[in-house]
N, C-alpha and C. Protein backbone atom coordinates (compact mmCIF):
# COMPACT_ATOMS: atom_id res chain seq x y z
N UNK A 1 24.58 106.53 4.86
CA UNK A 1 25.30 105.49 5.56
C UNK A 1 26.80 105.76 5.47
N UNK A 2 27.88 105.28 6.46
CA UNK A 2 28.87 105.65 6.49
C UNK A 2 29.43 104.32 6.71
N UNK A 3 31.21 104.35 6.35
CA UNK A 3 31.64 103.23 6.92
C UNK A 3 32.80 103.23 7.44
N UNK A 4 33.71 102.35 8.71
CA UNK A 4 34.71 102.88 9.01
C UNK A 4 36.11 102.17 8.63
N UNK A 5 36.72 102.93 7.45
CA UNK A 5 37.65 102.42 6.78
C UNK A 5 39.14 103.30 7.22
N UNK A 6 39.67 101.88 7.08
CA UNK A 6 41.27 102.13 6.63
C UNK A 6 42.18 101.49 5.59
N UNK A 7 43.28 101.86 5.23
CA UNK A 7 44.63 100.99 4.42
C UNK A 7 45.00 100.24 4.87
N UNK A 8 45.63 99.07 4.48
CA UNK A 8 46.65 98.08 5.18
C UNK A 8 47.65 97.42 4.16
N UNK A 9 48.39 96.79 4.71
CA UNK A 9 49.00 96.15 3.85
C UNK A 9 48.66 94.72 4.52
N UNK A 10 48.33 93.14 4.15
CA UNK A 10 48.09 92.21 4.36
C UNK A 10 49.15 91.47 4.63
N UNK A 11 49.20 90.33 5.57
CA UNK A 11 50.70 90.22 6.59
C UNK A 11 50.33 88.38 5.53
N UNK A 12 50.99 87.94 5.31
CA UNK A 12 51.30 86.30 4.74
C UNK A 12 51.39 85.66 5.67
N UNK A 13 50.22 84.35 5.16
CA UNK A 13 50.07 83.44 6.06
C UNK A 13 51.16 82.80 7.20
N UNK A 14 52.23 82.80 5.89
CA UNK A 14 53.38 81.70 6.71
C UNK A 14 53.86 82.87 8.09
N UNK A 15 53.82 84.18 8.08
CA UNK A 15 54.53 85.30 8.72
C UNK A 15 53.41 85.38 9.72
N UNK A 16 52.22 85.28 9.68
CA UNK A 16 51.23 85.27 10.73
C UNK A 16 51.41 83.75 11.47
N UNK A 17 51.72 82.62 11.07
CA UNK A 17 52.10 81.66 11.56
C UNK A 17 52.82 81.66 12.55
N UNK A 18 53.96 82.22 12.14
CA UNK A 18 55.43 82.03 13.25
C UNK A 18 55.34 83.68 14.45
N UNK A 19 53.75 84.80 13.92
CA UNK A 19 53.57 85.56 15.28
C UNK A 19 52.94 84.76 16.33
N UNK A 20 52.10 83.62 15.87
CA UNK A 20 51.38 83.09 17.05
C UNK A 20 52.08 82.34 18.20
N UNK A 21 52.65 82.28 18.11
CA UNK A 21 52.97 81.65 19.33
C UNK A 21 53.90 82.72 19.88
N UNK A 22 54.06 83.86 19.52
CA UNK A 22 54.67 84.69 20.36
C UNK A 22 53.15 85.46 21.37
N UNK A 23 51.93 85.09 20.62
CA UNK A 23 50.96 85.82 21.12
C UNK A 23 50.71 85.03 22.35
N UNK A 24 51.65 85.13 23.58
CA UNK A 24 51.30 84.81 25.15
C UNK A 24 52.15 85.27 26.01
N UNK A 25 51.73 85.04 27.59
CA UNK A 25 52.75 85.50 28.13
C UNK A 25 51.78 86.92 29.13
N UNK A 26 50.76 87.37 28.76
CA UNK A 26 50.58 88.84 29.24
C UNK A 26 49.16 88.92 29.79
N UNK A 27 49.05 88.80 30.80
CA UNK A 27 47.85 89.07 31.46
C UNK A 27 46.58 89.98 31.09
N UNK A 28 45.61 89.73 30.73
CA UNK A 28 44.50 91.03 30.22
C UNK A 28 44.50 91.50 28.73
N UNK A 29 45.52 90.45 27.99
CA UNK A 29 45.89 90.18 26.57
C UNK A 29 44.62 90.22 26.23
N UNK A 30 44.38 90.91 24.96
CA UNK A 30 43.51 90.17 24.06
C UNK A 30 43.80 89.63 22.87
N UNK A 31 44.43 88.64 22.65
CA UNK A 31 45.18 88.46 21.07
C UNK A 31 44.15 88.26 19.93
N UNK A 32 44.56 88.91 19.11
CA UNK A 32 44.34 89.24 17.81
C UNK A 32 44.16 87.96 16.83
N UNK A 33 43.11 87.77 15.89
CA UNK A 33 43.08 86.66 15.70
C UNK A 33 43.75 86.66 14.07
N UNK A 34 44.28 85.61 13.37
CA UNK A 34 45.01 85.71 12.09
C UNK A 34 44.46 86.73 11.31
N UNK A 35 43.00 86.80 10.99
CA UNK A 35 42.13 87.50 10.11
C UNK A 35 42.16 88.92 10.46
N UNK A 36 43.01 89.30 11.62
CA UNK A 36 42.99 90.51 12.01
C UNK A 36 44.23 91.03 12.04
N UNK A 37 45.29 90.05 11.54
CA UNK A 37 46.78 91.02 10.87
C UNK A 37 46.72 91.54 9.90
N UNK A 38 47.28 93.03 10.34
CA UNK A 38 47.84 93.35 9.16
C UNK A 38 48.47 95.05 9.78
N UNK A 39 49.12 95.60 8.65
CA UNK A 39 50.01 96.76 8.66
C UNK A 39 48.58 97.62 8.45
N UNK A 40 48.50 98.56 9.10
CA UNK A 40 47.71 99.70 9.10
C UNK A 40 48.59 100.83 8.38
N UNK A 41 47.92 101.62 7.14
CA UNK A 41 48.97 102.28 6.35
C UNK A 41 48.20 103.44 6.59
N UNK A 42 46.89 104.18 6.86
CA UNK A 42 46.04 104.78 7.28
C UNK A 42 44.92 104.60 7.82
N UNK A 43 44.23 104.71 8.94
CA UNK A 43 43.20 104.95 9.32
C UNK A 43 42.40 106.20 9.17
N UNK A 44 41.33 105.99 8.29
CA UNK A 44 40.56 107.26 7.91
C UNK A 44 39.08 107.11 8.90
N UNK A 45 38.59 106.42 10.11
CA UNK A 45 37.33 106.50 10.57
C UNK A 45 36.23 106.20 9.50
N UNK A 46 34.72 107.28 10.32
CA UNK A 46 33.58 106.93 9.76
C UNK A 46 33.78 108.02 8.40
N UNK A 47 33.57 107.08 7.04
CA UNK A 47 33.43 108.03 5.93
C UNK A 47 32.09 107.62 5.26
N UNK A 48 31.74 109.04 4.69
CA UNK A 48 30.33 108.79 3.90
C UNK A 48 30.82 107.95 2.75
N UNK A 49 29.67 107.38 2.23
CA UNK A 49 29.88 106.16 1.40
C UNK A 49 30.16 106.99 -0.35
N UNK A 50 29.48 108.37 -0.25
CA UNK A 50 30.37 109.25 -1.47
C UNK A 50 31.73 109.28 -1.47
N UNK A 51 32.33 109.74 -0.16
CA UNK A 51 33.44 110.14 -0.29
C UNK A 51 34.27 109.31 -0.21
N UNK A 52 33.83 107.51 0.86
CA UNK A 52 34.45 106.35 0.46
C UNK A 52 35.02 106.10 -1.05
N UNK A 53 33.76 106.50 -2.26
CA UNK A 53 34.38 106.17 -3.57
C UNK A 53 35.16 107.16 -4.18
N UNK A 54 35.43 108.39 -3.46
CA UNK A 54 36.22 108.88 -4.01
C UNK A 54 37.77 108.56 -3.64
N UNK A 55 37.48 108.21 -2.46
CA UNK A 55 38.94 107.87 -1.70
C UNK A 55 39.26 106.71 -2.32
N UNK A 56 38.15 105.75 -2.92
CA UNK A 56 39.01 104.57 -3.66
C UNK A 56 39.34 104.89 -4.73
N UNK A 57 38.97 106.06 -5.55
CA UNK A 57 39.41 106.29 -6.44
C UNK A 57 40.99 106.81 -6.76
N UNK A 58 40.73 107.77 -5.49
CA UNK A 58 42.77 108.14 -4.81
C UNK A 58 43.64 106.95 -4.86
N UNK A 59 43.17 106.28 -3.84
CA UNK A 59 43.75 105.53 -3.51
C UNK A 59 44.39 104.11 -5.23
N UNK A 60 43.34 104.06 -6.03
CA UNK A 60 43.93 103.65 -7.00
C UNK A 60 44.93 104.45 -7.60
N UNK A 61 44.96 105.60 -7.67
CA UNK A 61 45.98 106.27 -8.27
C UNK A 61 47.13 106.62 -7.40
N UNK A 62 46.90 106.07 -6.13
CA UNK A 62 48.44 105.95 -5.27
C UNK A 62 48.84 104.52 -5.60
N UNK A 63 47.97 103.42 -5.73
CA UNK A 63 48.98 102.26 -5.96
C UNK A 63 49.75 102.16 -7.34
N UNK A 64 49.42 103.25 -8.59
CA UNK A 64 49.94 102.93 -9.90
C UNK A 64 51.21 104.14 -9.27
N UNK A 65 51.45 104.53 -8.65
CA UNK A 65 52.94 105.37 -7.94
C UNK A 65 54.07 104.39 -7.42
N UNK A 66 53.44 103.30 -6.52
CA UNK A 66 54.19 102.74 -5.91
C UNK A 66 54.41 101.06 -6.70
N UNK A 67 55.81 100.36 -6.43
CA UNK A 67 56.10 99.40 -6.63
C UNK A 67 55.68 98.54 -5.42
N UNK A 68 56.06 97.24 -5.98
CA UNK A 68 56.54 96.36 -4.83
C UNK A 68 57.48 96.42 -4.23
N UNK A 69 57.56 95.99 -2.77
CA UNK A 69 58.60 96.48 -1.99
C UNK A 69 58.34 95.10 -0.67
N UNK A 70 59.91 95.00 -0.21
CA UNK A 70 60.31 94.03 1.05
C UNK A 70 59.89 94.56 2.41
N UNK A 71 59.59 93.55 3.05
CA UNK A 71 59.12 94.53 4.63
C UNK A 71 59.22 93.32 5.10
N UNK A 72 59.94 93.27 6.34
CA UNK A 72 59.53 92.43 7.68
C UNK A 72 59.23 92.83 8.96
N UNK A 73 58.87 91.99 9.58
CA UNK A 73 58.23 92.68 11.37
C UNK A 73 59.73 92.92 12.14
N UNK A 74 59.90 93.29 12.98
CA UNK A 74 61.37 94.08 13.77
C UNK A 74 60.81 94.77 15.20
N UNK A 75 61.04 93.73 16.26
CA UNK A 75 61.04 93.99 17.84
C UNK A 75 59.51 94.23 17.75
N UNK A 76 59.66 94.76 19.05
CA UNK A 76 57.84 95.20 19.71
C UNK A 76 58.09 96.42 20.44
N UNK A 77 56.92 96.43 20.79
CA UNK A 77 55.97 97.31 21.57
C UNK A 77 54.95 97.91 22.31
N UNK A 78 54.36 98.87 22.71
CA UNK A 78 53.45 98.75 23.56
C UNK A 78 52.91 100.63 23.36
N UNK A 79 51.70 100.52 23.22
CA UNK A 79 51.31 102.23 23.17
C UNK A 79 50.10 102.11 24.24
N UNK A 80 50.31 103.53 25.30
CA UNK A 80 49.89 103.57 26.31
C UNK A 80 50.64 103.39 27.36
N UNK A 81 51.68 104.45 27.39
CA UNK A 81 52.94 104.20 28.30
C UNK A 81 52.67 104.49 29.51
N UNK A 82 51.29 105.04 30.76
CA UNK A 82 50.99 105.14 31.33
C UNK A 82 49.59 103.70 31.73
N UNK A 83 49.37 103.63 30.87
CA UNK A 83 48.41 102.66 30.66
C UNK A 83 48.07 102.00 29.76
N UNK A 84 48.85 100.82 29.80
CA UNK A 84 49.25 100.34 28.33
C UNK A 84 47.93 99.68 27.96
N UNK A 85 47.77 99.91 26.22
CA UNK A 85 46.61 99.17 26.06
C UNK A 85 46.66 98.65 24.63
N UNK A 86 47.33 98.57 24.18
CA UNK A 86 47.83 98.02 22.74
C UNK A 86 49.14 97.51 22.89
N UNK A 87 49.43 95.61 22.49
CA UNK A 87 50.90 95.60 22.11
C UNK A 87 50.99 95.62 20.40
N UNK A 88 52.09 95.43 20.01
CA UNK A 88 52.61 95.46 19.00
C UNK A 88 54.09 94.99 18.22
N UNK A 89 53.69 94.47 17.32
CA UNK A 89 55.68 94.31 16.48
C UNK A 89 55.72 95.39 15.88
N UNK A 90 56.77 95.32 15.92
CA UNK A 90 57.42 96.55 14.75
C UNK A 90 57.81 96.60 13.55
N UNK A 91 58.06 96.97 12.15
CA UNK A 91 58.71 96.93 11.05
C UNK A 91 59.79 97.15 10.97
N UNK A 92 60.54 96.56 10.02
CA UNK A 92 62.00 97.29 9.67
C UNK A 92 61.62 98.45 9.06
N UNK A 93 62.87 99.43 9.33
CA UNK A 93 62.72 101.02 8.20
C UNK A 93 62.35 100.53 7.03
N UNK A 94 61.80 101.30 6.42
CA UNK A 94 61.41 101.05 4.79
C UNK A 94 60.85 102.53 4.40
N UNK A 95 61.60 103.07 3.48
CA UNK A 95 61.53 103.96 3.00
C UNK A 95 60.15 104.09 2.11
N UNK A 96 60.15 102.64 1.24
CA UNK A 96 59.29 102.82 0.19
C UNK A 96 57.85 102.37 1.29
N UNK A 97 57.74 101.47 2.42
CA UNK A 97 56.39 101.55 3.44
C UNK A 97 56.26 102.98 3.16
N UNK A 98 57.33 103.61 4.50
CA UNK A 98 56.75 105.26 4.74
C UNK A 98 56.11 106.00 3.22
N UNK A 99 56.88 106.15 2.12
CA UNK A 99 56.22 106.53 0.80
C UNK A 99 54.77 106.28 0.87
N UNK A 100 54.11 104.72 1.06
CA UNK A 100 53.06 104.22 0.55
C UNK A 100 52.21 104.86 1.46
N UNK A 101 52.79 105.12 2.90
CA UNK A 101 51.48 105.31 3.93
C UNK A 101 51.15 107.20 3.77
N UNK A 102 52.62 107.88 3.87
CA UNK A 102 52.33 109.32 3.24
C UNK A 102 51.15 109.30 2.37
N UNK A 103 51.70 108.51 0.87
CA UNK A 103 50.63 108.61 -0.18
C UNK A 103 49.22 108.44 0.30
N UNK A 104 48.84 107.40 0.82
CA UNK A 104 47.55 107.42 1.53
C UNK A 104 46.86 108.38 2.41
N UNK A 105 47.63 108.93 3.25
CA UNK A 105 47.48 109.84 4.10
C UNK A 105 46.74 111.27 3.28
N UNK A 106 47.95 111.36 2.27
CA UNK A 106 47.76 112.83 0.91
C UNK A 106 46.51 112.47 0.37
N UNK A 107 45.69 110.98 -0.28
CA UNK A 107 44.88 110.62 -0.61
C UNK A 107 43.44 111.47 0.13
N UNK A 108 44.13 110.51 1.27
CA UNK A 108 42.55 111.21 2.18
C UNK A 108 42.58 112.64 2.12
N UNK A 109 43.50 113.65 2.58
CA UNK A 109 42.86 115.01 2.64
C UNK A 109 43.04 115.83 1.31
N UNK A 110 42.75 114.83 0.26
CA UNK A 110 42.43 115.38 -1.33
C UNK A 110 41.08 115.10 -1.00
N UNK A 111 40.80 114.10 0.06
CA UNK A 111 39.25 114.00 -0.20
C UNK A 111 38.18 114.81 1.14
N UNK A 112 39.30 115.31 1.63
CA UNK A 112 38.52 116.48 2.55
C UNK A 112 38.62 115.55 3.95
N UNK A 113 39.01 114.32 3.81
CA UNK A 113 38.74 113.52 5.67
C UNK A 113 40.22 113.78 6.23
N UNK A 114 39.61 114.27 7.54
CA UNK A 114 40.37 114.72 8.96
C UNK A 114 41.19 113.99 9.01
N UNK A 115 42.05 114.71 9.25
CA UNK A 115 43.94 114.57 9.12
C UNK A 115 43.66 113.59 10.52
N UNK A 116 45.29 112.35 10.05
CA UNK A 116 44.71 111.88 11.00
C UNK A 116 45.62 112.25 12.56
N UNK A 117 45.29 111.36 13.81
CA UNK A 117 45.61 111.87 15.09
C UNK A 117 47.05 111.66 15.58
N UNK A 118 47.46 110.56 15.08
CA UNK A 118 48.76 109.57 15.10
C UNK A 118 49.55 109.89 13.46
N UNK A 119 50.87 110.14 14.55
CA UNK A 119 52.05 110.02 13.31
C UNK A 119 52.06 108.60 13.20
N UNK A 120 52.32 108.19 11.37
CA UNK A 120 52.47 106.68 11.01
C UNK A 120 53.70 106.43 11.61
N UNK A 121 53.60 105.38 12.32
CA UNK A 121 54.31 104.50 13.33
C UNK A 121 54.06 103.12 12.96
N UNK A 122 54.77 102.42 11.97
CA UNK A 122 54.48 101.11 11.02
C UNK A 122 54.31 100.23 11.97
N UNK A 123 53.45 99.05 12.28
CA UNK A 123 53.06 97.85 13.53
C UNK A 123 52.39 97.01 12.90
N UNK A 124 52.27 96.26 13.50
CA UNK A 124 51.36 94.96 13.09
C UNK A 124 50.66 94.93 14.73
N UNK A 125 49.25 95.34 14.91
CA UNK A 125 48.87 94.91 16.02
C UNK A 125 48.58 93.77 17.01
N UNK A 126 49.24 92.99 17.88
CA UNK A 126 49.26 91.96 18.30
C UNK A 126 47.81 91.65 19.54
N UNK A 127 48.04 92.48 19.93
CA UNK A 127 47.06 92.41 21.52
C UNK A 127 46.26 93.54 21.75
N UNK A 128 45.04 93.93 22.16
CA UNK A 128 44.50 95.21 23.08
C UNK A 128 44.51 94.41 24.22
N UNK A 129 44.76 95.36 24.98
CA UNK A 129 44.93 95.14 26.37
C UNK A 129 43.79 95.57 27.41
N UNK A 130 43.61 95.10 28.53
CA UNK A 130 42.82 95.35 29.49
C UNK A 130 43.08 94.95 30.78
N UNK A 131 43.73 96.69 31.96
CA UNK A 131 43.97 95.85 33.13
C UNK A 131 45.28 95.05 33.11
N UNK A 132 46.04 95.39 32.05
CA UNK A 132 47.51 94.90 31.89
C UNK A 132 48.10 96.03 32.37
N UNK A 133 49.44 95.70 33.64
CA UNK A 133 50.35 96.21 34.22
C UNK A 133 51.22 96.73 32.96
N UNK A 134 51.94 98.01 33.74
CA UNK A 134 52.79 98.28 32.59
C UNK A 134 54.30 97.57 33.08
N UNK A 135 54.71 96.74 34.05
CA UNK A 135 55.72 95.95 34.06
C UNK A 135 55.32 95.14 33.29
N UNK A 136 54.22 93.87 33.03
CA UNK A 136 53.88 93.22 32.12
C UNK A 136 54.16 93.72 30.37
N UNK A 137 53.70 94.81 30.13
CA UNK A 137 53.67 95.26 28.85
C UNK A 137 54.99 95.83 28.53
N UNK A 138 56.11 96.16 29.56
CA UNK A 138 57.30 96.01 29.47
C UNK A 138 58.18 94.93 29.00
N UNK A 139 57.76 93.53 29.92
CA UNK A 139 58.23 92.67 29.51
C UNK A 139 58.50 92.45 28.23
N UNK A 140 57.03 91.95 28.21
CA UNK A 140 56.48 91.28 26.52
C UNK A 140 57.11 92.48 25.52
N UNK A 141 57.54 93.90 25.98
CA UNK A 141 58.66 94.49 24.67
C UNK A 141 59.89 94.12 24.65
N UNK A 142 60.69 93.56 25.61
CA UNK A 142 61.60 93.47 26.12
C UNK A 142 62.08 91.59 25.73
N UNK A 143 60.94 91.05 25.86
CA UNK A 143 60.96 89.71 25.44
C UNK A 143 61.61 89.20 23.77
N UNK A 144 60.71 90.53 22.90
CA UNK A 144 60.72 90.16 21.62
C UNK A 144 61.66 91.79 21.48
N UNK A 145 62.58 92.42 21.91
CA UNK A 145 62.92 93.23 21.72
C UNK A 145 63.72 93.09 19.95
N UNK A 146 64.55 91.79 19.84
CA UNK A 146 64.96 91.14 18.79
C UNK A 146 64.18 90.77 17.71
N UNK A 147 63.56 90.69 18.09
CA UNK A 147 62.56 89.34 16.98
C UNK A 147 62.76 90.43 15.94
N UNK A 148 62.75 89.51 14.49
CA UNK A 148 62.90 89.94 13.47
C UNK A 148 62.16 88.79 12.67
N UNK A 149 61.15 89.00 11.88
CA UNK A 149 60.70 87.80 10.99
C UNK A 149 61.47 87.76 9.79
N UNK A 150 61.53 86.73 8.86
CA UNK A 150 61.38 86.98 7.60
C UNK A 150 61.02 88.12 6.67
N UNK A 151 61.47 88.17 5.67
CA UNK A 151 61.16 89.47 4.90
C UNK A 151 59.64 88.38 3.93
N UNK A 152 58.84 89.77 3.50
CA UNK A 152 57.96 89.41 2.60
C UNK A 152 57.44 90.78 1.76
N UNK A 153 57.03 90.19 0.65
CA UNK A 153 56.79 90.86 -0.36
C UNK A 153 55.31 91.95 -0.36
N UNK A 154 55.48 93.17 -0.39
CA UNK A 154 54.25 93.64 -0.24
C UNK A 154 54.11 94.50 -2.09
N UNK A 155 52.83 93.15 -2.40
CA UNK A 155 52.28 93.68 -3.82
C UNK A 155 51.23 93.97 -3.99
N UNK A 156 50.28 94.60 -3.09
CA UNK A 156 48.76 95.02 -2.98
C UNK A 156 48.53 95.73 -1.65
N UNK A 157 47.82 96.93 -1.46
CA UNK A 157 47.43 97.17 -0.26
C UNK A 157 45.89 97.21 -0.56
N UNK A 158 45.10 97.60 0.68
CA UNK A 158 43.59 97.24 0.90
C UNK A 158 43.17 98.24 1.20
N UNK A 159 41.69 98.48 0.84
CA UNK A 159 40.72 99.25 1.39
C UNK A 159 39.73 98.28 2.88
N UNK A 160 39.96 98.33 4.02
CA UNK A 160 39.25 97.78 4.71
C UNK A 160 37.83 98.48 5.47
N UNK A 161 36.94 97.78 5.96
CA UNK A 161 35.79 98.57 6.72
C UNK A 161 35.79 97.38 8.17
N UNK A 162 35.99 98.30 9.21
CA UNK A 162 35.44 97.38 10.44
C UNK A 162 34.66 97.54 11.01
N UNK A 163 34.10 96.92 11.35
CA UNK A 163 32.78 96.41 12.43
C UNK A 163 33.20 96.06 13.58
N UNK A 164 32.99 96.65 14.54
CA UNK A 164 33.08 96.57 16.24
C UNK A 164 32.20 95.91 16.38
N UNK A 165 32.55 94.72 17.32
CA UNK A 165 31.72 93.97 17.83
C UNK A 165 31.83 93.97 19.44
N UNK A 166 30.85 93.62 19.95
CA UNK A 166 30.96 93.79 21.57
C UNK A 166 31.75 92.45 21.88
N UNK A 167 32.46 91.97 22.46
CA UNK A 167 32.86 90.68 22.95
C UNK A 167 33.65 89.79 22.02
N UNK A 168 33.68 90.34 20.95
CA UNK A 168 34.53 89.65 19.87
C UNK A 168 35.77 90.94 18.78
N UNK A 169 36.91 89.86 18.37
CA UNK A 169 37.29 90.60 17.43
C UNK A 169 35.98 91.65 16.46
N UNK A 170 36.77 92.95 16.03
CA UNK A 170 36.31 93.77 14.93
C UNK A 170 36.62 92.62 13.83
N UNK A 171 35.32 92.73 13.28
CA UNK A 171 35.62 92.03 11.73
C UNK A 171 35.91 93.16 10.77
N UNK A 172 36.79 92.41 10.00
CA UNK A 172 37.00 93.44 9.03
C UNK A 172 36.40 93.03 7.55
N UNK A 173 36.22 93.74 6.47
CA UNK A 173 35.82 93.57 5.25
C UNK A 173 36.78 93.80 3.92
N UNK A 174 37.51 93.39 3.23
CA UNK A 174 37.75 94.17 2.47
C UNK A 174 36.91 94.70 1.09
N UNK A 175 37.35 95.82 1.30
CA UNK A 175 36.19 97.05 0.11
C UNK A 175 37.10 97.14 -1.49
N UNK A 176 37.74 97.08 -1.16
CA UNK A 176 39.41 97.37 -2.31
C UNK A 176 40.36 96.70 -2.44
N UNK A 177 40.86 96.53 -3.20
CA UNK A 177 42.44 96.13 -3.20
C UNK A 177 42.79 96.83 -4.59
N UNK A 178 44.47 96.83 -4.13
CA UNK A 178 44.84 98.23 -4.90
C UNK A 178 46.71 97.35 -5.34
N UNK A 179 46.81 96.46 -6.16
CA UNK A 179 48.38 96.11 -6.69
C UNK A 179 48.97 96.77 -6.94
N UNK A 180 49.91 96.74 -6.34
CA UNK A 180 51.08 97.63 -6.45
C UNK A 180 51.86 97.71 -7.96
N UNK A 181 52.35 98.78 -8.56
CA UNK A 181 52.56 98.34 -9.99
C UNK A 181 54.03 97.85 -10.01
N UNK A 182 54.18 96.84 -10.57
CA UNK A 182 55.87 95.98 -10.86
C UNK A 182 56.26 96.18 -9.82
C-alpha cells in the first residue's frame, strides 16, 4: 500500500480567517476550504508505506535543525500562465522557510523518492481553477497584489497524506508532526 504525502507548514486559524473573504471574485474558482490551508514545504507523491517511515524518520531529524521562525502571506498569484489553473498568496522572503523546505526536499532523496518537478515557490493555495480566463486570473493577482497578512509563528511542520476525491475537496490526514526546536 502506498500513500500520497507531503510537508506543510499549518496556516492559524485567525490568518485563515481574514483569507476568506478574499476567496471571491473569479469565475470557475474552486475555493479551498479552511482544512485545506496550508504552506506546502514538499510534495513527495505516492510513497510506499516502508519508505513513508523512513521519511518520517528524516524528517524528524530535520525539525531538531530548525527553529521557530515568523512568516506571513505577501500578494498573489496564479500558476498556469497560459491556462491558469491554480490561484495563490504568496509569502514574505524567509530565509529560515527556504532552509526548512530545502531540508525536506534533502530528506526525501536520502530516502531514494523522485526529486521533485517544481522549484519551492512558498504559497498558500487559494483556488484550482476551471475554465477561468487568464484576464480573470490576472485580476484576482492584481487585486491582492498588496495584501500582506499578519506575521505568525511557525513551530511545527506536518507529515500529510491526501485523498482525492471526485467532486469534493482532497482530504487531507495528518501522519506526523514534527516541532520545531526553540
Amino acid at each position: 500500500m502506498s500513500l500520497r504525502l507531503f510537508a506543510a507548514l499549518d496556516v492559524p486559524d485567525e490568518i485563515a480567517a481574514r483569507v476568506a473573504p478574499l476567496q471571491r471574485g473569479v469565475p470557475g474558482a474552486r475555493w479551498r476550504p479552511r482544512e485545506n490551508l496550508h504552506v506546502t514545504l514538499r510534495f513527495y507523491g505516492e510513497i510506499a508505506e516502508n519508505v513513508a517511515g523512513d521519511l518520517d524518520a528524516e524528517l524528524g531529524e530535520v525539525a531538531l535543525k530548525h527553529a521557530r521562525f515568523e512568516l506571513k502571506l505577501k500578494g498573489a498569484g496564479f500558476f498556469g500562465r497560459e491556462a491558469p489553473g491554480a490561484l495563490w498568496l504568496g509569502l514574505a522572503e524567509s530565509a529560515a522557510l527556504a532552509a526548512l523546505a530545502a531540508d525536506c526536499d534533502r530528506a526525501a532523496r536520502r530516502c531514494r523518492i523522485a526529486p521533485s518537478e517544481h522549484k519551492f515557490r512558498p504559497h498558500m493555495t487559494v483556488a484550482y481553477l476551471a475554465g477561468t480566463t487568464l484576464d480573470r486570473a490576472i485580476a484576482f493577482e492584481k487585486r491582492l497584489a498588496l495584501y500582506e497578512s499578519e506575521s505568525w509563528t511557525a513551530d511545527a511542520f506536518f507529515l500529510l497524506s491526501s485523498h482525492v476525491r471526485r467532486n469534493a475537496p482532497s482530504l487531507y490526514s495528518e501522519e506526523a508532526s514534527y516541532p520545531l526546536a526553540g
